[in-house]
Protein backbone atom coordinates (compact mmCIF):
# COMPACT_ATOMS: atom_id res chain seq x y z
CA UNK A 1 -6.96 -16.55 -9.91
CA UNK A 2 -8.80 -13.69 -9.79
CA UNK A 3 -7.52 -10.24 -8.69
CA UNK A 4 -8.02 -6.90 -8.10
CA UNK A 5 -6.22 -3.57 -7.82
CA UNK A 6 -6.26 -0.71 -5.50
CA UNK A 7 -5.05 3.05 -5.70
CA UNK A 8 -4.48 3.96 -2.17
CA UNK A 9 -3.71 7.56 -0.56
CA UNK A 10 -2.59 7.45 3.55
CA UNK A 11 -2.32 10.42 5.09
CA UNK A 12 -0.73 11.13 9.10
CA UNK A 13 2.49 10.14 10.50
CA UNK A 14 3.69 7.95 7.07
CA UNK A 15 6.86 9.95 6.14
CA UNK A 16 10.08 9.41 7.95
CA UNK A 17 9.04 6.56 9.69
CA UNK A 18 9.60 3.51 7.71
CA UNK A 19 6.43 3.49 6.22
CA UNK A 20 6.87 2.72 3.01
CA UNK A 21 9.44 -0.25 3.65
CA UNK A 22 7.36 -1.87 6.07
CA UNK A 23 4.56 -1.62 3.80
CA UNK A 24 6.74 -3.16 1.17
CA UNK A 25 7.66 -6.03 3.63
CA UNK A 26 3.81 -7.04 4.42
CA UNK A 27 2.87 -6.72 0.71
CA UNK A 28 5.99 -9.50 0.26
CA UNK A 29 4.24 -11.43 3.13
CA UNK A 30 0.70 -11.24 1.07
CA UNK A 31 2.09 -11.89 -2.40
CA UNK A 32 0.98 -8.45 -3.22
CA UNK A 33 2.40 -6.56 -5.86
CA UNK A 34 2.80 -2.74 -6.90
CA UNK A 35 4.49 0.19 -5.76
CA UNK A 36 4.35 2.77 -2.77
CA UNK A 37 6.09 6.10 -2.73
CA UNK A 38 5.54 9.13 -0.93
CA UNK A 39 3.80 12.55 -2.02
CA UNK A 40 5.06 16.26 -2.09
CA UNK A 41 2.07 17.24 0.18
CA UNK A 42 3.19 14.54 2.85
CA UNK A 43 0.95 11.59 1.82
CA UNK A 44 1.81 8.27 0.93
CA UNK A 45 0.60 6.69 -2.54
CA UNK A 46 0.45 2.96 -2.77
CA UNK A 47 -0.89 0.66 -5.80
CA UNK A 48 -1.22 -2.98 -5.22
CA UNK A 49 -2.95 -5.85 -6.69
CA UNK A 50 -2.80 -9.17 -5.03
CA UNK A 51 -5.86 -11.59 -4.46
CA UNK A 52 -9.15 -10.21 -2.90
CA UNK A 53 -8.28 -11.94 0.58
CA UNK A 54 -4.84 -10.92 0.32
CA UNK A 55 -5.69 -7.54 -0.36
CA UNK A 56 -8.48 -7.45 2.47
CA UNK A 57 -5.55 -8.37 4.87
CA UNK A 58 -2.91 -5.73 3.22
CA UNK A 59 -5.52 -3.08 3.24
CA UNK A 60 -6.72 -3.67 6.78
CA UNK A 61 -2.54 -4.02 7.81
CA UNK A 62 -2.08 -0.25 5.98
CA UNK A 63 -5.36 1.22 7.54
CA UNK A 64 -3.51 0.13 11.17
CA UNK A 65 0.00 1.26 9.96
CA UNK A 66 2.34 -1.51 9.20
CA UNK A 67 5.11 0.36 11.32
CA UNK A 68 4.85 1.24 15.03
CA UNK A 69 6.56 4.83 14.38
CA UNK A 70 3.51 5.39 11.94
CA UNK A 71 -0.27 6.67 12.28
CA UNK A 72 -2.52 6.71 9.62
CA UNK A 73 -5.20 9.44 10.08
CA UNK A 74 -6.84 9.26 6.69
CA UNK A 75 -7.18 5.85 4.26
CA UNK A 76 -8.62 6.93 0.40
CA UNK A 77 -8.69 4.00 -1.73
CA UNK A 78 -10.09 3.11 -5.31
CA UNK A 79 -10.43 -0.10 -7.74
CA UNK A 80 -7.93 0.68 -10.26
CA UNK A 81 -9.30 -0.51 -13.86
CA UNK A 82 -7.55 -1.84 -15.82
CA UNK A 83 -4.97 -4.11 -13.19
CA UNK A 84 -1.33 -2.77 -13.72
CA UNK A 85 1.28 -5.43 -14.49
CA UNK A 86 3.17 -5.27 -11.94
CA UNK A 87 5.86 -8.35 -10.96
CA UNK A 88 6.58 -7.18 -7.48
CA UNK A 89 6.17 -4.73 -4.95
CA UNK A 90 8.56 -1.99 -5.23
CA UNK A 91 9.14 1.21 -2.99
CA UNK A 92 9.78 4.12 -5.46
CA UNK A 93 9.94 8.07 -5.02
């Protein structure tokens, strides 16, 4: 199986809004694994590594906001090299 890893920065209406647990909960769905937690300046920080299809589909669910409260108005991401060992998707800070 081969996989990748993503760094991922959201900014917009991701704090306060269930964000981070809903992006939790799709990650689960995707077998996608890695952490989320949100920034000082308001952003929300996400690293996951799943399968590239999975991770097309996880990426494209964040870039749409995986909660109906939420709007994402800005989507950074970046490979992350080498994969973190993750063994499941936690929501942290």
């Amino acid at each position: 199986m081969v996989k990748i890893a993503k760094s991922i920065t959201v900014n917009g209406r991701v704090q306060g809004v269930g964000f981070r647990w809903m992006t939790q909960m799709v990650a689960q769905q995707l077998h996608i694994v890695g952490k989320v937690e949100n920034n000082m300046d308001g952003s929300v920080y996400i690293e996951a590594v799943g399968e590239p299809a999975d991770m097309a589909r996880f990426t494209a669910a964040i870039k749409a906001s995986p909660t109906p409260s939420g709007k994402v108005t800005s989507y950074e991401e970046k490979l992350l090299d080498p994969i973190p060992a993750y063994d499941k998707f936690r929501v942290t800070g």
